[in-house]
N, C-alpha and C. Protein backbone atom coordinates (compact mmCIF):
# COMPACT_ATOMS: atom_id res chain seq x y z
N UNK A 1 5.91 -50.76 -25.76
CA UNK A 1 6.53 -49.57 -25.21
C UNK A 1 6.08 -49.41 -23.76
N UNK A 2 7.09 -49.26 -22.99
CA UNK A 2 6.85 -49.23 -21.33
C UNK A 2 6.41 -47.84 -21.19
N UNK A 3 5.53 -47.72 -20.35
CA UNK A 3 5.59 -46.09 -19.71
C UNK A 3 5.45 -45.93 -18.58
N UNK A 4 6.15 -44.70 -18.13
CA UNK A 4 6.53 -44.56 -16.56
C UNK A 4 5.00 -43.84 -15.67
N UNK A 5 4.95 -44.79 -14.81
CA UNK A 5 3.68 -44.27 -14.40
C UNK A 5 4.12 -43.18 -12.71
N UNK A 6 3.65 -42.13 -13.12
CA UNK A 6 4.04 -40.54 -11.85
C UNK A 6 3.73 -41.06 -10.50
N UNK A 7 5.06 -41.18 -9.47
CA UNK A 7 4.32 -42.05 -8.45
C UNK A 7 3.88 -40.78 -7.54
N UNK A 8 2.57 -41.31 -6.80
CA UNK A 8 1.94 -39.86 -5.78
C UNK A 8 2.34 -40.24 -4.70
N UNK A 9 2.11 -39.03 -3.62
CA UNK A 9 1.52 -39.43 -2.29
C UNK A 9 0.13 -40.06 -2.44
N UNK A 10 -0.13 -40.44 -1.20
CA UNK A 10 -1.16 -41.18 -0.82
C UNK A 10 -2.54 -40.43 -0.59
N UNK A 11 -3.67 -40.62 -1.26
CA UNK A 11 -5.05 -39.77 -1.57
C UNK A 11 -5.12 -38.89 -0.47
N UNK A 12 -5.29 -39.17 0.88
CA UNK A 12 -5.52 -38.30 2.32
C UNK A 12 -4.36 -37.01 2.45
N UNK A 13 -3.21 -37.53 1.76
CA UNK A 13 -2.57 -36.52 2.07
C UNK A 13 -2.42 -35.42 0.63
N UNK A 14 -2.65 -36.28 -0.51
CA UNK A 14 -2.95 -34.97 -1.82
C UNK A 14 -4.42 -34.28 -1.37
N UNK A 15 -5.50 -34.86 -0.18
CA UNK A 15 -6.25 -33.77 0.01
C UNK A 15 -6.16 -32.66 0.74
N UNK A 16 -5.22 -33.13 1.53
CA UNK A 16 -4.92 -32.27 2.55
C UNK A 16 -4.12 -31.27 2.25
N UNK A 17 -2.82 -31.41 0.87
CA UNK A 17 -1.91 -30.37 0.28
C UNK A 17 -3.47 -29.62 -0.63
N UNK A 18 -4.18 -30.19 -1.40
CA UNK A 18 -5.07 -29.16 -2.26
C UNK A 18 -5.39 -28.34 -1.51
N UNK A 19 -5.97 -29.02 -0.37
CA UNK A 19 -7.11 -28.06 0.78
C UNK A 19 -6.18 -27.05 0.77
N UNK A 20 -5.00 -26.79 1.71
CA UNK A 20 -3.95 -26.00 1.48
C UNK A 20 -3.54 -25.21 0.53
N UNK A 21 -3.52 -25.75 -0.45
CA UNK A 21 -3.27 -24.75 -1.79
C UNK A 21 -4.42 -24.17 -2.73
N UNK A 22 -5.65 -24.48 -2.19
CA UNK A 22 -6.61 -23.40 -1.83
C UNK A 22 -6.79 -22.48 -1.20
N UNK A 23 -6.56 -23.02 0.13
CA UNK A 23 -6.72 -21.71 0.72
C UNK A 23 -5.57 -20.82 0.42
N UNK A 24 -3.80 -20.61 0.41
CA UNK A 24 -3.32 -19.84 -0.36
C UNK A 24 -3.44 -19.38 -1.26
N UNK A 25 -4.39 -20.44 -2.35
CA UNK A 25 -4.63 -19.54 -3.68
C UNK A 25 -5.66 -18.47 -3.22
N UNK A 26 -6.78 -18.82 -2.67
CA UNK A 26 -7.59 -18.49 -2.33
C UNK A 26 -7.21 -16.34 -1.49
N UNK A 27 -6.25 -16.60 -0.50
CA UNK A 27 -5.46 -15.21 0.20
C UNK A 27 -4.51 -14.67 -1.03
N UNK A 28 -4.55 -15.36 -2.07
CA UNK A 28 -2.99 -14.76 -2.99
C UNK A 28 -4.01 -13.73 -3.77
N UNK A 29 -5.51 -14.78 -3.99
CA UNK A 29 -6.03 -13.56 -5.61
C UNK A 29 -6.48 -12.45 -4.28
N UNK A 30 -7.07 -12.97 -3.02
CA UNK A 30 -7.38 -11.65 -2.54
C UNK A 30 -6.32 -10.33 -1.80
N UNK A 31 -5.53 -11.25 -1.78
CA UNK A 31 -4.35 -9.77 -1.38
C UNK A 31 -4.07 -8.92 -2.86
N UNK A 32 -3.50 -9.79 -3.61
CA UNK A 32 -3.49 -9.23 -5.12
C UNK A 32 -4.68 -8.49 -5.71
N UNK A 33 -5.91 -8.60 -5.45
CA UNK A 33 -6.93 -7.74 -5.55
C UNK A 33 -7.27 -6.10 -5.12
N UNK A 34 -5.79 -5.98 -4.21
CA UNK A 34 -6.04 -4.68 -3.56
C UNK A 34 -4.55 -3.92 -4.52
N UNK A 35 -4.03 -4.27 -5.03
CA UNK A 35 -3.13 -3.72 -5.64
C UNK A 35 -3.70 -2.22 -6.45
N UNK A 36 -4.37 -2.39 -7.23
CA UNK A 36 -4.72 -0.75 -7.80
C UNK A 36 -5.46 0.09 -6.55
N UNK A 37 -5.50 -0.64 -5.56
CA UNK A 37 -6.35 0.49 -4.49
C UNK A 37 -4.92 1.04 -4.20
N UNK A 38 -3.94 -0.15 -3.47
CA UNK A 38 -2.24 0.74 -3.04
C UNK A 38 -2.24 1.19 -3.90
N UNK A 39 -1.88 1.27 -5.37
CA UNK A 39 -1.28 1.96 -6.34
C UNK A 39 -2.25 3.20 -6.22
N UNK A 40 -3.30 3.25 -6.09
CA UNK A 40 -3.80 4.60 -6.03
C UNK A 40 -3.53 6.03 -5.06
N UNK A 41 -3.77 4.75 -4.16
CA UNK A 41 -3.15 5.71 -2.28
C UNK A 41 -1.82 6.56 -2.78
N UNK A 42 -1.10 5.24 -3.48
CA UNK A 42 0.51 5.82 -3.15
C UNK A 42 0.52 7.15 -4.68
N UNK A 43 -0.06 7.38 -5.87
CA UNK A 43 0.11 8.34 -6.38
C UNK A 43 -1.03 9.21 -5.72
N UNK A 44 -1.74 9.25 -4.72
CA UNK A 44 -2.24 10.55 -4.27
C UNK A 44 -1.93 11.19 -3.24
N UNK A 45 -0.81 10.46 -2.61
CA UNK A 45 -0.34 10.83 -1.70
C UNK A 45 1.36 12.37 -2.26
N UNK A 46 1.96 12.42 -1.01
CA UNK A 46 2.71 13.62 -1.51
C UNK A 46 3.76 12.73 -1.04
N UNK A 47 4.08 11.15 -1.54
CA UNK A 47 5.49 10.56 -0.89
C UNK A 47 6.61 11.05 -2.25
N UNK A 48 7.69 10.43 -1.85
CA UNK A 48 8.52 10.71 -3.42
C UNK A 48 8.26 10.05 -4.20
N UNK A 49 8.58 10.20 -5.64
CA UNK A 49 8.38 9.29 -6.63
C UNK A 49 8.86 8.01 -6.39
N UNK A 50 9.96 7.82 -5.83
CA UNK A 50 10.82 6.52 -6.05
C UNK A 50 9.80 5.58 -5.26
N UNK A 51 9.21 6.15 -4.11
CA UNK A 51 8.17 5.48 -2.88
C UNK A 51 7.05 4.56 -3.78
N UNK A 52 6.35 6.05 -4.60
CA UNK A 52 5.13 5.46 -5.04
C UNK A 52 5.23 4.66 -6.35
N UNK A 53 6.93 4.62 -7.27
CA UNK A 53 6.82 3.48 -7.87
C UNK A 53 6.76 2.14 -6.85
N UNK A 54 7.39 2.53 -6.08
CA UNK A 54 8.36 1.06 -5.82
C UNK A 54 6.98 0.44 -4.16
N UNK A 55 6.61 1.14 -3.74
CA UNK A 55 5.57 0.61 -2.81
C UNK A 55 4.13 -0.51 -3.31
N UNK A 56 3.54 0.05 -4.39
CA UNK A 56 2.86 -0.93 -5.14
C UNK A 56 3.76 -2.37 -5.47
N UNK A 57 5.12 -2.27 -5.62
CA UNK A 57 5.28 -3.60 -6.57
C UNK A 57 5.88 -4.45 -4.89
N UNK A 58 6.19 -3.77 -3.82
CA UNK A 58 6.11 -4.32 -2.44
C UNK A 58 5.02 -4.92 -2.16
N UNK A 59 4.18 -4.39 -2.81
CA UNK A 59 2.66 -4.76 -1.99
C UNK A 59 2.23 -5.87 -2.43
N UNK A 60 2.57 -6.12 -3.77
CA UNK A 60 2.26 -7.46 -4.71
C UNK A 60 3.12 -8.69 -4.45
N UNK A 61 4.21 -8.48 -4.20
CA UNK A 61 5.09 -9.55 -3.93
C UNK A 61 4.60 -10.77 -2.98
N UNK A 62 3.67 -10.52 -1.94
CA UNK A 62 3.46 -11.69 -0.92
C UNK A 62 2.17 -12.55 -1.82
N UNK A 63 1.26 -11.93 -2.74
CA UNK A 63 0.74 -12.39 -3.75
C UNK A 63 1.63 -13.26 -4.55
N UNK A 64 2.63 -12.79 -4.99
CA UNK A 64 3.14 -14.05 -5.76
C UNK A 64 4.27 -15.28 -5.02
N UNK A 65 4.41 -14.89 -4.12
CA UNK A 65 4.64 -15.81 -2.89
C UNK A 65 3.95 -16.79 -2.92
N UNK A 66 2.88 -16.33 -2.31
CA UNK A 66 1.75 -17.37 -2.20
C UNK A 66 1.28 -18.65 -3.23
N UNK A 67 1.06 -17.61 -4.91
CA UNK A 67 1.09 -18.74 -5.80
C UNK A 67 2.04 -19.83 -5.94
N UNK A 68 3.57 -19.31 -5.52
CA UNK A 68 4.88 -19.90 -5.60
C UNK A 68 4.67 -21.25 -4.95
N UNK A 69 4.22 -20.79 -3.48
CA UNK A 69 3.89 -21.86 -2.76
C UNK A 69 2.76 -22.67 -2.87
N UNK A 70 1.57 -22.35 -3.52
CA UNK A 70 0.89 -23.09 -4.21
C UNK A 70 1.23 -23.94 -5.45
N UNK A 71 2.12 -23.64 -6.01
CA UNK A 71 3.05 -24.63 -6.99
C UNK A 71 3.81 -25.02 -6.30
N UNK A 72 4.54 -24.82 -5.71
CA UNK A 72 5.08 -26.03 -4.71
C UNK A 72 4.09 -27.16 -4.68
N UNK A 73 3.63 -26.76 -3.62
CA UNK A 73 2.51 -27.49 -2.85
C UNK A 73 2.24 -28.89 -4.07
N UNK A 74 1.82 -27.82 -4.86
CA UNK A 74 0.68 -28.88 -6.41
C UNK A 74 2.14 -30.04 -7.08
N UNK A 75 3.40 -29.26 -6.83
CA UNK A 75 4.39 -30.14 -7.44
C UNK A 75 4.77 -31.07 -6.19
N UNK A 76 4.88 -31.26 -5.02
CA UNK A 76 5.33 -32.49 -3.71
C UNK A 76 4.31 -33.30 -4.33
N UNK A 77 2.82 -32.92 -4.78
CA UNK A 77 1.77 -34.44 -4.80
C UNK A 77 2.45 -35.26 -5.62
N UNK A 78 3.15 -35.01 -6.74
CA UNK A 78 4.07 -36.00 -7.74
C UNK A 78 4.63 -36.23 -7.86
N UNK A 79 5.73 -35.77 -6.46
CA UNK A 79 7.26 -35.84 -6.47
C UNK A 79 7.38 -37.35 -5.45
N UNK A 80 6.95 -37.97 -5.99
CA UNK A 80 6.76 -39.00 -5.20
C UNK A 80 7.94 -39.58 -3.44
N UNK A 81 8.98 -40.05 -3.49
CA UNK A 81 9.44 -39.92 -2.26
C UNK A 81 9.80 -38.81 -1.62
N UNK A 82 10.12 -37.71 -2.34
CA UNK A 82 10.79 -36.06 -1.58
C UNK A 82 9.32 -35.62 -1.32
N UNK A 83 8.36 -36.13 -1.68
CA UNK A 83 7.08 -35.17 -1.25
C UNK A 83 7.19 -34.60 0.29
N UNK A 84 7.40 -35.59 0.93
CA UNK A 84 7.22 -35.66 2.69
C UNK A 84 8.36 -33.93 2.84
N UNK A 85 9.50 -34.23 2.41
CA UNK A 85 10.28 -32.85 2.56
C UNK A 85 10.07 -31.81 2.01
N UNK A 86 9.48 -32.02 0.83
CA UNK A 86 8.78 -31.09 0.25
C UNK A 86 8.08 -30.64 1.01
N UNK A 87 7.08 -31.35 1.47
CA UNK A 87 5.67 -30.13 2.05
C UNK A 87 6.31 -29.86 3.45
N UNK A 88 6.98 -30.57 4.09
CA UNK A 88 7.42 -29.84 5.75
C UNK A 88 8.14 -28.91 5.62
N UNK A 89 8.71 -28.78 4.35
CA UNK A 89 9.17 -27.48 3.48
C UNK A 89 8.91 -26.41 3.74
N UNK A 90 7.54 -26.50 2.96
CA UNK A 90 6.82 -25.74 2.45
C UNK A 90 5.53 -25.58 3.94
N UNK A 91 5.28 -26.13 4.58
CA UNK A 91 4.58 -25.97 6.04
C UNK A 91 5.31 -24.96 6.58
N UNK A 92 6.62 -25.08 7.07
CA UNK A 92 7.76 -24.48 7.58
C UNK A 92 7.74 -22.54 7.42
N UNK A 93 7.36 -22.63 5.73
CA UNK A 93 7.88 -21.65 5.16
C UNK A 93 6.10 -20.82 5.27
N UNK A 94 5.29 -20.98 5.30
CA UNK A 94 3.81 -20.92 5.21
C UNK A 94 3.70 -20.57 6.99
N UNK A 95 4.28 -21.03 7.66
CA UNK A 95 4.22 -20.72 8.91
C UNK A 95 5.16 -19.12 9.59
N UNK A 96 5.89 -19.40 8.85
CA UNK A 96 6.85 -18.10 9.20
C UNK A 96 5.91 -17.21 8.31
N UNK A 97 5.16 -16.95 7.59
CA UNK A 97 4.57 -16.51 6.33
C UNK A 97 3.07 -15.70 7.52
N UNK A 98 2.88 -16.85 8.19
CA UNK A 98 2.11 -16.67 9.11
C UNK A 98 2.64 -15.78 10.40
N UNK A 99 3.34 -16.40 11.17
CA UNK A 99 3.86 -15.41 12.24
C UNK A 99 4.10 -13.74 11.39
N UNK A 100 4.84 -13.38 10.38
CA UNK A 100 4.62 -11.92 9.76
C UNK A 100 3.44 -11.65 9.86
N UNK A 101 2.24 -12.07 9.24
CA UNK A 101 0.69 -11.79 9.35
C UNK A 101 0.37 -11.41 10.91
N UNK A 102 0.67 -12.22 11.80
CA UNK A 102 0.32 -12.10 12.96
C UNK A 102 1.07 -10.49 13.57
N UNK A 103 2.47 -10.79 13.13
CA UNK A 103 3.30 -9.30 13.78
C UNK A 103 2.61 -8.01 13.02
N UNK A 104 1.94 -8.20 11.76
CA UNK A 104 1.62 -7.11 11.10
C UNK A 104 0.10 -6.83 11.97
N UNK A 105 -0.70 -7.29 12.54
CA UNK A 105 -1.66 -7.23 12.93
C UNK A 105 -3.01 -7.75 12.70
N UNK A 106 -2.56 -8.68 11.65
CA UNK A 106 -3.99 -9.29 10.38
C UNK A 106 -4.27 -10.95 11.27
N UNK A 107 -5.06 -10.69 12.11
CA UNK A 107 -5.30 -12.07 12.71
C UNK A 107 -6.39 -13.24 11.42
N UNK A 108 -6.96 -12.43 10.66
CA UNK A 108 -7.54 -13.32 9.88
C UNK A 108 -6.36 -13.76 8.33
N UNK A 109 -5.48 -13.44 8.50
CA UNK A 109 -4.68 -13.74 7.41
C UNK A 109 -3.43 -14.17 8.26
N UNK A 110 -3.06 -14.12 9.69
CA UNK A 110 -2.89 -15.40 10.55
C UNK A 110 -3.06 -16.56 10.33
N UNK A 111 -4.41 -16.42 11.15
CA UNK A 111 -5.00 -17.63 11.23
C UNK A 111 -5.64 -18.27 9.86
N UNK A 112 -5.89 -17.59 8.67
CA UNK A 112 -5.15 -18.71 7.33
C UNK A 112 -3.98 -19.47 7.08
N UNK A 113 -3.07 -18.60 7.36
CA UNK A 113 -1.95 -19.17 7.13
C UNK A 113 -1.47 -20.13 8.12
N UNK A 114 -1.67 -19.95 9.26
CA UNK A 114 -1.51 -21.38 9.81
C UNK A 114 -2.34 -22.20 9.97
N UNK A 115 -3.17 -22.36 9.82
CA UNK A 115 -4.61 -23.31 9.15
C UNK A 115 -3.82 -24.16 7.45
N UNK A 116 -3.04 -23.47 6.76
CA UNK A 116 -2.48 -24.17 5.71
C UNK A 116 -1.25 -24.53 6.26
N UNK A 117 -1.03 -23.65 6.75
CA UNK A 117 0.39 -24.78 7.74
C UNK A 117 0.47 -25.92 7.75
N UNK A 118 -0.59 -26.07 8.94
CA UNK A 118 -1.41 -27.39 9.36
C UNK A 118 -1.35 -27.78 8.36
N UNK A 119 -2.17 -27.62 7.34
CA UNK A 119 -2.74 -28.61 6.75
C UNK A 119 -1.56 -29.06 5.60
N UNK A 120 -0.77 -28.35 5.56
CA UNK A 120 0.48 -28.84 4.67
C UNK A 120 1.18 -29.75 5.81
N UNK A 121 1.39 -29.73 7.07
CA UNK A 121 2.23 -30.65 7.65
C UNK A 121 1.63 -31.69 7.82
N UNK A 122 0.33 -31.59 8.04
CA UNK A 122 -0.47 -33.10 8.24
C UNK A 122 -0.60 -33.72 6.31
N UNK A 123 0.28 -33.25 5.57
CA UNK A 123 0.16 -33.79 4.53
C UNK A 123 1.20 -34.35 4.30
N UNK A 124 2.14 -34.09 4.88
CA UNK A 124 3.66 -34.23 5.15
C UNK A 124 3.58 -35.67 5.90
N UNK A 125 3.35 -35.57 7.00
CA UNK A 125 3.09 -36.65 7.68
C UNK A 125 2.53 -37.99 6.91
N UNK A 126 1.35 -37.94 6.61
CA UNK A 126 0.49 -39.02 5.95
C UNK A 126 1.53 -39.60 4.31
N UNK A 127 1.98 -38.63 3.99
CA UNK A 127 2.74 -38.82 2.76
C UNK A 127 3.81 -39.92 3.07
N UNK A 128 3.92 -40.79 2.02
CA UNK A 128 4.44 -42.08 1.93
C UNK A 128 5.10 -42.09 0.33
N UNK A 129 5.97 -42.83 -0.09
CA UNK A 129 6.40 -43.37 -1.43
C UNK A 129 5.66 -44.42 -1.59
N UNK A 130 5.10 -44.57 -2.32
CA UNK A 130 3.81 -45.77 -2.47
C UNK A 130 4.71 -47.05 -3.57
């Protein structure tokens, strides 16, 4: 019985997507960590109801972004020839992800996100069909 063996990218560049999808995992549990603090703000505040449902589940969304793109990320290492488009993809999208951070005022959640940029495009690059 034959079996199909999962073709990768090339070792330098599955380190360079992990590194990356660490550090997003890494900004996803901590943005997601502040969620019951918003949810608190927003029922003690005097906004309308519709606000303080619907502002908490705003607040969570770039949290699950992030994981999204961390499954990405973890799925290009095995997608063997689309990897390369995959992650310039996903660099692309991590970068615009970044410029918002920057317009919002968060230079340290910036400069994460394009630090995984990087490091998703230089994974892009090195990535080969082996």
């Amino acid at each position: 019985m034959e079996t199909k063996s999962v073709r990768r990218i090339p070792l330098r560049a599955q380190r360079l997507c992990f590194a990356a999808c660490t550090l997003l995992f890494a900004m996803a549990i901590f943005h997601g960590s502040g969620f019951t603090y918003i949810k608190g703000l927003t029922l003690e505040s005097n906004i309308e109801d519709f606000l303080q449902q619907i502002i908490p589940v705003l607040f969570i969304h770039p949290s699950f972004h992030l994981l999204a793109l961390v499954a990405f990320g973890i799925l290009a290492v095995f997608s063997g020839a689309a990897a390369r488009n995959m992650l310039f993809l996903i660099a692309i999208l991590v970068f615009v992800d970044a410029i918002l951070g920057f317009y919002l005022g968060g230079m340290i959640p910036g400069i994460s996100l394009s630090s995984a940029s990087l490091l998703f495009a230089l994974a892009a690059w090195q990535a080969k069909a082996e």
